[in-house]
Structure formats: structure tokens, C-alpha cells
C-alpha atoms as a PDB file:
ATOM      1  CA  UNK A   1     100.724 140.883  26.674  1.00  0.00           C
ATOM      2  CA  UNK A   2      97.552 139.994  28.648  1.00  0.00           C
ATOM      3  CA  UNK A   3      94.188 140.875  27.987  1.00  0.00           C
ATOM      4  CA  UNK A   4      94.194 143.891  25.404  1.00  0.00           C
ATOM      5  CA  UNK A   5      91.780 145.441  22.390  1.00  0.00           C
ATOM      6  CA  UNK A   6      94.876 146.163  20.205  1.00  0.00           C
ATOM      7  CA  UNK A   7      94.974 142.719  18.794  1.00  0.00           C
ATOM      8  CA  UNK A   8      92.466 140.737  17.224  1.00  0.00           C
ATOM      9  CA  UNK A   9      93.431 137.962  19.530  1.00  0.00           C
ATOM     10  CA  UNK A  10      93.601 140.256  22.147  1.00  0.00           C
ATOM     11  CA  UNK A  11      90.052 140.837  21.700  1.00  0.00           C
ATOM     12  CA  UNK A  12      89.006 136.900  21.505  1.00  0.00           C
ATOM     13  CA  UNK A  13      90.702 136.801  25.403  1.00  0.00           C
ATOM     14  CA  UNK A  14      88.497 139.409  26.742  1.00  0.00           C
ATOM     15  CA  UNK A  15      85.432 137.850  24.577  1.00  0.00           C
ATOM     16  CA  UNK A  16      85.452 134.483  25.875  1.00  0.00           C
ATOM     17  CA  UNK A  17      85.778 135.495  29.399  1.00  0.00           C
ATOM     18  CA  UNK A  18      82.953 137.703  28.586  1.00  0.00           C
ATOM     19  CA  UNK A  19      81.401 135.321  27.268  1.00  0.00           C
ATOM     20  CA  UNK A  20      81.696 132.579  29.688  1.00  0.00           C
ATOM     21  CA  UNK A  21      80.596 135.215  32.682  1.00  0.00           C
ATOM     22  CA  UNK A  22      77.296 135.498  30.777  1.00  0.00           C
ATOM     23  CA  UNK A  23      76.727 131.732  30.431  1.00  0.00           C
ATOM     24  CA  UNK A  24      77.422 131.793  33.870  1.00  0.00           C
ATOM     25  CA  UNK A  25      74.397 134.537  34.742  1.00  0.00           C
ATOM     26  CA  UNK A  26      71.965 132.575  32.447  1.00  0.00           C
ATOM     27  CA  UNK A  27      72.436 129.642  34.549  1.00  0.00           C
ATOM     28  CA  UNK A  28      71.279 131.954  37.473  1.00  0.00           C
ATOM     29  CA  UNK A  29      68.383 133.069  35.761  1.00  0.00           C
ATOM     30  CA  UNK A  30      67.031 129.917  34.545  1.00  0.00           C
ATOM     31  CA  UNK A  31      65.923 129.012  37.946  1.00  0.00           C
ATOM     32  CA  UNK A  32      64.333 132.611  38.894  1.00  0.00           C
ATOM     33  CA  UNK A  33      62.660 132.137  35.102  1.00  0.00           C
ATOM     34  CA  UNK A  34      60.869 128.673  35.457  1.00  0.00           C
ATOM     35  CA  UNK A  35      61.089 128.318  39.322  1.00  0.00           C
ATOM     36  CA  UNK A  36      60.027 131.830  40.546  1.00  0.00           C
ATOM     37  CA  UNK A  37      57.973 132.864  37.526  1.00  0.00           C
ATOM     38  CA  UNK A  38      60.374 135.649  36.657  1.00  0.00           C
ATOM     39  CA  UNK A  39      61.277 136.057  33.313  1.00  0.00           C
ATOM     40  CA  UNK A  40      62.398 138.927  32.957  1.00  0.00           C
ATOM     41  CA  UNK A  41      66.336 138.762  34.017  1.00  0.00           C
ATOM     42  CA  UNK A  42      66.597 135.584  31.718  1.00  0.00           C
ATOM     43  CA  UNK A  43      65.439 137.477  28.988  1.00  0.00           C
ATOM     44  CA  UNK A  44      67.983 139.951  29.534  1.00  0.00           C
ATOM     45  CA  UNK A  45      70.679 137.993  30.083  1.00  0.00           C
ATOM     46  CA  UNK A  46      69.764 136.013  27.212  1.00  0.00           C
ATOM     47  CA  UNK A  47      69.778 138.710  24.846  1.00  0.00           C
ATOM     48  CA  UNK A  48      73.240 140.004  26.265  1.00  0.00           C
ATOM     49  CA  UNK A  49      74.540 136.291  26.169  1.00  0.00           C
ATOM     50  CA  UNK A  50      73.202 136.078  22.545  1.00  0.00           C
ATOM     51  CA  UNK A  51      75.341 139.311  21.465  1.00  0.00           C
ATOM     52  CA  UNK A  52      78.326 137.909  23.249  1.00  0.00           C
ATOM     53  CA  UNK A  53      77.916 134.610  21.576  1.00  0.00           C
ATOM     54  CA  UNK A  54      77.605 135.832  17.769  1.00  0.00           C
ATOM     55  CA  UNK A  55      80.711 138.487  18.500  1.00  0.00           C
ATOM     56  CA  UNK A  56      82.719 135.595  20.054  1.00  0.00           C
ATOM     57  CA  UNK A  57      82.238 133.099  16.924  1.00  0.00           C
ATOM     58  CA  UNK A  58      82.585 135.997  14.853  1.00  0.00           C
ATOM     59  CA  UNK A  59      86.076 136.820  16.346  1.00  0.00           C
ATOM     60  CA  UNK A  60      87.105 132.943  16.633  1.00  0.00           C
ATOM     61  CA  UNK A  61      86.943 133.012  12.713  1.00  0.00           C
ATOM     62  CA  UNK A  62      88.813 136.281  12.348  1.00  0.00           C
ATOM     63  CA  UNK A  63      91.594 135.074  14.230  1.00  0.00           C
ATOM     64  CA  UNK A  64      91.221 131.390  13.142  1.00  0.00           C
ATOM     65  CA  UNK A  65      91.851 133.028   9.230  1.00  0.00           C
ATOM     66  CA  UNK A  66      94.402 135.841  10.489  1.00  0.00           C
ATOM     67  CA  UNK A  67      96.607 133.175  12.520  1.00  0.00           C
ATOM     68  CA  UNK A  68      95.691 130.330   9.699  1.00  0.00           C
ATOM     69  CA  UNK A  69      94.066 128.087  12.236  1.00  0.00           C
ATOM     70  CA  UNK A  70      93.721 124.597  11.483  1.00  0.00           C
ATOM     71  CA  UNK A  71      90.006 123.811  11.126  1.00  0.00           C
ATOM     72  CA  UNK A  72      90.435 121.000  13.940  1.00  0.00           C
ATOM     73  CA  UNK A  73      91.255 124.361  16.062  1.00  0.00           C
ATOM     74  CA  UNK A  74      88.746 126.535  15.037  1.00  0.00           C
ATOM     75  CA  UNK A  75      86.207 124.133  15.625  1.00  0.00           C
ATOM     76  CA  UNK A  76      87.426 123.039  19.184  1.00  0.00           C
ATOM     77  CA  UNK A  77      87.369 127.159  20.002  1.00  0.00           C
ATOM     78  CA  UNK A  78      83.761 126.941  18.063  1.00  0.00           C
ATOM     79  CA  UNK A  79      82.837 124.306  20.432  1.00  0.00           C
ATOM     80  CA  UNK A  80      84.316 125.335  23.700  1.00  0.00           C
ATOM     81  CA  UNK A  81      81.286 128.291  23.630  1.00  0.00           C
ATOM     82  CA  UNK A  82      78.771 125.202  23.804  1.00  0.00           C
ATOM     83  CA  UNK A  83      79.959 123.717  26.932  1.00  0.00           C
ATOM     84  CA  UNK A  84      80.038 125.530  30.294  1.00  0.00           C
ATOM     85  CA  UNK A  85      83.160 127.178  31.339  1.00  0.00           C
ATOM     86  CA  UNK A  86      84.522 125.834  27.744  1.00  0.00           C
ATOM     87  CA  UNK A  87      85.521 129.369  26.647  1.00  0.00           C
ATOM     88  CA  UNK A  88      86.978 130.337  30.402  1.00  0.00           C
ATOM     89  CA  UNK A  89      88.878 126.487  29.744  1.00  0.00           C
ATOM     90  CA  UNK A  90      89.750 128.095  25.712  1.00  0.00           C
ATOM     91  CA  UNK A  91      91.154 131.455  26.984  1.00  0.00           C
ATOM     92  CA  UNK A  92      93.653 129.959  29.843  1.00  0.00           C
ATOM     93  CA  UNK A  93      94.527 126.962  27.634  1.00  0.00           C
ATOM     94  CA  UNK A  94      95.348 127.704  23.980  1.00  0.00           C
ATOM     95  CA  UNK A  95      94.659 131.702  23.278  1.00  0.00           C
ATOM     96  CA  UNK A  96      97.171 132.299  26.390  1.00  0.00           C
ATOM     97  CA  UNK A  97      99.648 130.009  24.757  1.00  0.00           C
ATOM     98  CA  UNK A  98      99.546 131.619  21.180  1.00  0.00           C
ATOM     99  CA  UNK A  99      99.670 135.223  22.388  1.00  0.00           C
ATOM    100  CA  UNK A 100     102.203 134.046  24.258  1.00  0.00           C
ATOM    101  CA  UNK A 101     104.230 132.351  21.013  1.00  0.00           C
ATOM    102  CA  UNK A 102     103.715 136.032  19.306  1.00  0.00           C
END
């Protein structure tokens, strides 16, 4: 199936890469923020990286209910937005596997 909007899982995939790419660019601008007294691009990429946060929780509990998700699941995909290349880790390891299984 790969990456697609049709499905609500689908739609987590392309989320937490999405997400993960933005954690990624507010690592970048930390630095410029508090090291080169530029705050701007960390305040955009914070606000983006906020949106893309809320929609990817948001969509972890739509599929978590749709796909009746144990809550030990739902809170490890929950998590895996917290940690650094956790939802790039999520994506290839279990919402690859259960589109897969469908």
C-alpha cells in the first residue's frame, strides 16, 4: 500500500514522517534561536511542529480506536512523538507492519 491519504492509517504514515522531519528542523533552529539571537525560524518551526504534533496524536487515537489498539500500543505510538526520530522509528516499525497485515 505505502504511504497514502485514503486510509486513516495511511494518513498516520505520512504524519509521523511529517512529523519527525519537523522535530528534526526545530533542532536546527534551537541553535540559530539562543546561539545567534535569531528567533524567528524557531518560532516558525515551532508553530508548524506544534500543528503536526496535535494532528499526529489526534490521528494515533483515531486509528488506535478504528484498529482497537491495545492501550500499551497507543501509548508507545503516543510516546514515540516525545523522543527524537521515535515517530520515523513508529512508522518503519509497527504502522508498516499493520498496513501490511490489512
Amino acid at each position: 500500500m505505502g504511504y497514502t491519504f485514503k486510509t486513516p492509517l495511511g494518513r498516520l504514515r505520512i504524519m509521523a514522517i511529517l512529523e519527525g522531519l519537523s522535530y528534526i528542523a526545530l533542532g536546527v533552529t534551537m541553535p540559530l534561536k539562543y546561539l545567534h539571537d535569531m528567533p524567528t525560524p524557531n518560532y516558525i518551526v515551532g508553530m508548524i511542529h506544534g500543528v503536526l504534533f496535535i494532528v499526529y496524536c489526534l490521528l494515533v487515537i483515531q486509528v488506535a480506536i478504528k484498529m482497537n489498539w491495545k492501550l500499551q500500543m497507543t501509548f508507545m505510538a503516543l510516546l514515540a512523538s516525545l523522543i527524537p526520530f521515535g515517530t520515523f522509528y513508529a512508522d518503519w516499525r509497527w504502522f508498516k507492519m499493520m498496513e501490511i497485515k490489512q
